[in-house]
C-alpha atoms as a PDB file:
ATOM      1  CA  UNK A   1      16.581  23.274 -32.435  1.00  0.00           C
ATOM      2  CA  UNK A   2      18.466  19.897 -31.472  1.00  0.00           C
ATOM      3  CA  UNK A   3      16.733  18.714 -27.991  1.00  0.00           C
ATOM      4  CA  UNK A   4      20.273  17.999 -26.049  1.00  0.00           C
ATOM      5  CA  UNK A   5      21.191  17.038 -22.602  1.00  0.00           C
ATOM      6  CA  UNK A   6      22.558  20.499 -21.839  1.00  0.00           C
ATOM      7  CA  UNK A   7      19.329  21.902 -23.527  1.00  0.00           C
ATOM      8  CA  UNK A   8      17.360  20.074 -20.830  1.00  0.00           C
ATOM      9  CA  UNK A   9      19.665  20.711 -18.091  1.00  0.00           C
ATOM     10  CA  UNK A  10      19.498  24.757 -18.265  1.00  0.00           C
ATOM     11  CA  UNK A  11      15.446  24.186 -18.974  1.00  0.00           C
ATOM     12  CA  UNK A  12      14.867  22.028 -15.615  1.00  0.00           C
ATOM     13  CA  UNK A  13      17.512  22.952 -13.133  1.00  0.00           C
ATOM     14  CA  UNK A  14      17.163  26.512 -13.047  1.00  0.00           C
ATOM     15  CA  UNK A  15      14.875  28.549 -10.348  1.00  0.00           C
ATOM     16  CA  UNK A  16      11.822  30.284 -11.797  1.00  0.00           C
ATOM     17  CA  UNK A  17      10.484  33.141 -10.434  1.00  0.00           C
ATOM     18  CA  UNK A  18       6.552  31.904 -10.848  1.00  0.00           C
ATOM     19  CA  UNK A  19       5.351  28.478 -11.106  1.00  0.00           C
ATOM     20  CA  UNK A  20       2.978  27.340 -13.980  1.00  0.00           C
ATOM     21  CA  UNK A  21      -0.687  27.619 -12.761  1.00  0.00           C
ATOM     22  CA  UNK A  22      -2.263  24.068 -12.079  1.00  0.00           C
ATOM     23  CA  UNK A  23       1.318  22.658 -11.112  1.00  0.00           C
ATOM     24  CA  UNK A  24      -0.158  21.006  -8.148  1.00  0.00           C
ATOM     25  CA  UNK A  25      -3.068  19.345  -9.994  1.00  0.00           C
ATOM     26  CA  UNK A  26      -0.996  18.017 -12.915  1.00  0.00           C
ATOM     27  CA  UNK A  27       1.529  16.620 -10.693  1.00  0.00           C
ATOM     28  CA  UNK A  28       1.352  12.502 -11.356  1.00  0.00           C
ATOM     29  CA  UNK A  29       2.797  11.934  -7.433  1.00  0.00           C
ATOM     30  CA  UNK A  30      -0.140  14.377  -5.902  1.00  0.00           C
ATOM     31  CA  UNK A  31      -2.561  12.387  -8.555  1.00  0.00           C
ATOM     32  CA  UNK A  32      -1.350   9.204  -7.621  1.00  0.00           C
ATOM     33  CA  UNK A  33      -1.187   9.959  -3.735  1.00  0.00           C
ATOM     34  CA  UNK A  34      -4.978  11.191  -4.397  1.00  0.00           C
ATOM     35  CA  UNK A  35      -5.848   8.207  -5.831  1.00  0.00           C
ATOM     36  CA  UNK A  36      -4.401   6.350  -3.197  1.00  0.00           C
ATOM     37  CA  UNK A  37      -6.026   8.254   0.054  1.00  0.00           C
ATOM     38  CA  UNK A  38      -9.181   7.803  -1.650  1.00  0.00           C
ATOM     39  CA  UNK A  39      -8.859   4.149  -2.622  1.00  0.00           C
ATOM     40  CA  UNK A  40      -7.288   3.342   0.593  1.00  0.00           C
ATOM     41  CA  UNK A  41     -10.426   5.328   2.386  1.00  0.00           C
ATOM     42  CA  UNK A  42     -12.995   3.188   1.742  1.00  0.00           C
ATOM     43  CA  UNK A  43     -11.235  -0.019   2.103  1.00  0.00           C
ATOM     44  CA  UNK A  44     -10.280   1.530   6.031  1.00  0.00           C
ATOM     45  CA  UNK A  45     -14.082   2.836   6.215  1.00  0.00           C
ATOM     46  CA  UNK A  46     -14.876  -0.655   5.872  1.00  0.00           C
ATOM     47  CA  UNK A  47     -12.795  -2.673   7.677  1.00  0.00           C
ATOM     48  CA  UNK A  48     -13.204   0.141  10.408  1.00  0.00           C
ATOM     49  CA  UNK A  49     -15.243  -1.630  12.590  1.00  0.00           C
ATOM     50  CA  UNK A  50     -12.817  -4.306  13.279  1.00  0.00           C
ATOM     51  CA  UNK A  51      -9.717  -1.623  13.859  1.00  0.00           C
ATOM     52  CA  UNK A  52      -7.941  -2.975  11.126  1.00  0.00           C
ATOM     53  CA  UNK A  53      -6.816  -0.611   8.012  1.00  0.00           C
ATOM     54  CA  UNK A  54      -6.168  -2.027   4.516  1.00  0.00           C
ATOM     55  CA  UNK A  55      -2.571  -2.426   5.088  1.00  0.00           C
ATOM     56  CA  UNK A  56      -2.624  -4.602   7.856  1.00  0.00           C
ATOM     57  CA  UNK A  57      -5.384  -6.471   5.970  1.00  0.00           C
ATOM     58  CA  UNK A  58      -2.667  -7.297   3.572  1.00  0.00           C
ATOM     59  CA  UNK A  59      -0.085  -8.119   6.186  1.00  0.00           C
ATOM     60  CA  UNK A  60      -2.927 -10.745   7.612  1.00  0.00           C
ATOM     61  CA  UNK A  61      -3.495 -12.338   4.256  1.00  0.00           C
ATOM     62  CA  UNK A  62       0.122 -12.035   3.050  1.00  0.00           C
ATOM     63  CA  UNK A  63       1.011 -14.151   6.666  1.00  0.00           C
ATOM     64  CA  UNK A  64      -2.225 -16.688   6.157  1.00  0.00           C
ATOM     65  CA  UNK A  65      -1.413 -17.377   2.905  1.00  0.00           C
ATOM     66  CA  UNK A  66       2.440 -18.048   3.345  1.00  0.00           C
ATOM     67  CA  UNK A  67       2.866 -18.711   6.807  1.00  0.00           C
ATOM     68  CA  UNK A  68       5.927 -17.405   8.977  1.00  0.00           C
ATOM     69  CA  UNK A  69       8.137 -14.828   7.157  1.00  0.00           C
ATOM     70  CA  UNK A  70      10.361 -11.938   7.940  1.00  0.00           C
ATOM     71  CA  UNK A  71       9.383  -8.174   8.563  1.00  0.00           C
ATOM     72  CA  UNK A  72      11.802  -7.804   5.409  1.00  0.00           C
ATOM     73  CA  UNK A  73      10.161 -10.534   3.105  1.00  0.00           C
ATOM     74  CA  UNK A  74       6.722  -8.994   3.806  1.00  0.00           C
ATOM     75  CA  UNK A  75       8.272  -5.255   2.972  1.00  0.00           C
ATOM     76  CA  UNK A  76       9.435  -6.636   0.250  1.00  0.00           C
ATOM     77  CA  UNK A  77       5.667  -8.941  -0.832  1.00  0.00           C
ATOM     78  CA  UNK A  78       3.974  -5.746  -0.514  1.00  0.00           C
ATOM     79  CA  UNK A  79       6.339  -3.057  -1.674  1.00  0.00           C
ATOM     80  CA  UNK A  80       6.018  -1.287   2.032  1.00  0.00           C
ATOM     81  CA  UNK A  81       8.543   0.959   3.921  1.00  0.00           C
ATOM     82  CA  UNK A  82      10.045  -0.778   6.701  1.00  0.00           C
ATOM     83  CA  UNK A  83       8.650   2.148   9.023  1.00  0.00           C
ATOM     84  CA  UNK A  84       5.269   1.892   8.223  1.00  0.00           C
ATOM     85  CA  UNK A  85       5.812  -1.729   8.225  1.00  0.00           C
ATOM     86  CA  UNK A  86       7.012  -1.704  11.504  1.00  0.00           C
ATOM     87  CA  UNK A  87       4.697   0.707  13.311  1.00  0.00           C
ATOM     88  CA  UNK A  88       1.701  -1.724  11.756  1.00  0.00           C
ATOM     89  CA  UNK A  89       3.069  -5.216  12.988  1.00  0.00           C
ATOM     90  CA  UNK A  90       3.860  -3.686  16.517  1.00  0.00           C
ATOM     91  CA  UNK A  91      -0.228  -2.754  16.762  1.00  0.00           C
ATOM     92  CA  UNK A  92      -1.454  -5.686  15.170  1.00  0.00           C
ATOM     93  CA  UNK A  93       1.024  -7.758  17.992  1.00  0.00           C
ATOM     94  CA  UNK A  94      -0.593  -5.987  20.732  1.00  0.00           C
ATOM     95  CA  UNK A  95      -3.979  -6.495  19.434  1.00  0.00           C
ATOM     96  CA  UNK A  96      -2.559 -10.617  19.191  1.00  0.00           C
ATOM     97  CA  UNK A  97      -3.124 -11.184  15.580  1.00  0.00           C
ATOM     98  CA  UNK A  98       0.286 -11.736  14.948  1.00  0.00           C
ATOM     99  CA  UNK A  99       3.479 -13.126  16.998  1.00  0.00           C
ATOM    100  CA  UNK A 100       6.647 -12.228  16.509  1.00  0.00           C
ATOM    101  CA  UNK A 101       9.685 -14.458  17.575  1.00  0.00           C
ATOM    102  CA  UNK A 102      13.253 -14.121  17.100  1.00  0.00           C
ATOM    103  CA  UNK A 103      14.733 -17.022  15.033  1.00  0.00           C
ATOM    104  CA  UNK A 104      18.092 -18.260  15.670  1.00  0.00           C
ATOM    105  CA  UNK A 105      18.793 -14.162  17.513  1.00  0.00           C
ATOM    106  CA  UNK A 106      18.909 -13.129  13.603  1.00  0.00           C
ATOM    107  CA  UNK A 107      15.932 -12.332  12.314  1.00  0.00           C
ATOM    108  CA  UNK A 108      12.433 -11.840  13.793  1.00  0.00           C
ATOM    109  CA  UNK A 109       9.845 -14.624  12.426  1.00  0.00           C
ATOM    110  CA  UNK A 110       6.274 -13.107  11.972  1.00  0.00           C
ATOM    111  CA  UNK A 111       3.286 -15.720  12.465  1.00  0.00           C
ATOM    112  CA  UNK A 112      -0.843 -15.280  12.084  1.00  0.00           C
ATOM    113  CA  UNK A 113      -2.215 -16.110  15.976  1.00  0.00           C
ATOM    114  CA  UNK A 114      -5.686 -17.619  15.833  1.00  0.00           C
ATOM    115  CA  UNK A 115      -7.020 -14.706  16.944  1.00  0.00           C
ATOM    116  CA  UNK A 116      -5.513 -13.164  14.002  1.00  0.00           C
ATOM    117  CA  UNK A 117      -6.830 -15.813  11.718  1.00  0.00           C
ATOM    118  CA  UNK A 118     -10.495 -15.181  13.424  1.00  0.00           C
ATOM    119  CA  UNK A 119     -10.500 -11.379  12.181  1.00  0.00           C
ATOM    120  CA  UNK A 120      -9.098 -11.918   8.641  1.00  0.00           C
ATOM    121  CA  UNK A 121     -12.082 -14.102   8.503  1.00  0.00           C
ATOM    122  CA  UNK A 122     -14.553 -11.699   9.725  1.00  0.00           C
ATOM    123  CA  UNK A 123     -12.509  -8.945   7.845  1.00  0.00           C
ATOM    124  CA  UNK A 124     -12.863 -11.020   4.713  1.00  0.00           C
ATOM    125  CA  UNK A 125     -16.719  -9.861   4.126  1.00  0.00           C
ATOM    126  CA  UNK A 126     -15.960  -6.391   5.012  1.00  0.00           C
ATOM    127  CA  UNK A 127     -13.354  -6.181   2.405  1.00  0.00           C
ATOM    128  CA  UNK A 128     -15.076  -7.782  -0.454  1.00  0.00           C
ATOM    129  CA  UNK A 129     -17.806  -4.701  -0.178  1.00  0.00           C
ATOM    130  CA  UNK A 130     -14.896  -2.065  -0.136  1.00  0.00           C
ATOM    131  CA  UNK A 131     -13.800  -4.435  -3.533  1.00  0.00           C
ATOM    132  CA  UNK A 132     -17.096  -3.229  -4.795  1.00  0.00           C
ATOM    133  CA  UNK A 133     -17.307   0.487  -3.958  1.00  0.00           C
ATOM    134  CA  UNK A 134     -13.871   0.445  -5.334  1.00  0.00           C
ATOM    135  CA  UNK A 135     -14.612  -1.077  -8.292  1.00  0.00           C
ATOM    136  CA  UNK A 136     -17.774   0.672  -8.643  1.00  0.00           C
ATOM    137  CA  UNK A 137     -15.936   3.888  -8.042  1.00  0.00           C
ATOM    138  CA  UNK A 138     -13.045   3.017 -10.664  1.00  0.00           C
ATOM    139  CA  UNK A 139     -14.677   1.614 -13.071  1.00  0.00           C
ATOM    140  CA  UNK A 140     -13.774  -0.805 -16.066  1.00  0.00           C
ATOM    141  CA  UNK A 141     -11.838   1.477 -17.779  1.00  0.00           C
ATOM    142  CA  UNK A 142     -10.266   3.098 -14.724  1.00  0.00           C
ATOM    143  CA  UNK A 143      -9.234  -0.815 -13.313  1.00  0.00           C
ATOM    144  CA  UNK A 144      -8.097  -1.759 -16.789  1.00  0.00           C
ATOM    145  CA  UNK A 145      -5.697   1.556 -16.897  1.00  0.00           C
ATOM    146  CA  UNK A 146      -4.678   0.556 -13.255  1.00  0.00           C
ATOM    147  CA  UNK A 147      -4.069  -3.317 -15.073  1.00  0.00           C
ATOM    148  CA  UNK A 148      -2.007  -1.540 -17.454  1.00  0.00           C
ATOM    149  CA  UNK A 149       0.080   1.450 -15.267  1.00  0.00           C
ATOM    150  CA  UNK A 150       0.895  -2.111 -12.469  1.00  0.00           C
ATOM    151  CA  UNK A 151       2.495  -3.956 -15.217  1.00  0.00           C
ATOM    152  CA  UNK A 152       5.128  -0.999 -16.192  1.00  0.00           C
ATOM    153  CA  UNK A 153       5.772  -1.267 -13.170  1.00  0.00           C
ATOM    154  CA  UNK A 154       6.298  -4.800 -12.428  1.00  0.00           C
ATOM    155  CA  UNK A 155       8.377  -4.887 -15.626  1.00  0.00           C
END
């Protein structure tokens, strides 16, 4: 039998009465969003003590290594949703690590305060040792399939 479009239409668009056993568990958007929750747990675990999660760790370095930039440039950097994006730089404002001016009434500039500066630093041990466990956790052969799936991506 010839594999068609039409073949694979009636195969994948029609309701089934049962679902395969293991669906769940074979699922590569459950595996990946696994992978992620875990990864993303002990980086947060870390950097805990600070009150700073891995995300806004990257926000910090993203703004300390290329100064002022847009909410959008950043979403963009570090392939984040504008909403979680959003709710982030309004806690890490209140907490002073970051300012946010408007610029020319257009577009909202986003800047590292000192005092934003002074806990990347301090978060900067902290996050090498989640590096570790996560490396430790993953592996060489679970980083270098990591190495591999990223650069599909990127492509």
């Amino acid at each position: 039998m010839v594999y068609t479009t039409s073949v694979k239409r009636q195969t994948h668009d029609r309701p089934v009465r049962h679902l395969p056993a293991g669906v769940v568990f074979s699922c590569v958007g459950y595996r990946v969003r696994r992978l992620s929750r875990v990864v993303s747990g002990i980086y947060d675990e870390a950097l805990g003590p600070l009150k700073l999660k891995i995300s806004q760790f990257s926000i910090l370095v993203a703004l300390d290594s290329r100064g002022r930039s847009t909410a959008v440039d950043l979403c963009r950097l570090l392939m984040m949703d504008k909403s979680t994006a959003s709710r982030n730089l309004q806690r890490m404002r209140r907490r002073g690590w970051i300012a946010i001016r408007a610029d020319n009434g257009r577009e909202q500039m986003l800047s590292l305060t000192s005092a934003g500066a002074r806990v990347l630093r301090t978060a900067y041990p902290l996050w090498r040792r989640a590096q570790g466990e996560a490396t430790r956790r993953l592996r060489a052969d679970g980083l270098k399939a990591l190495d591999t799936v990223m650069s599909r991506i990127d492509d």
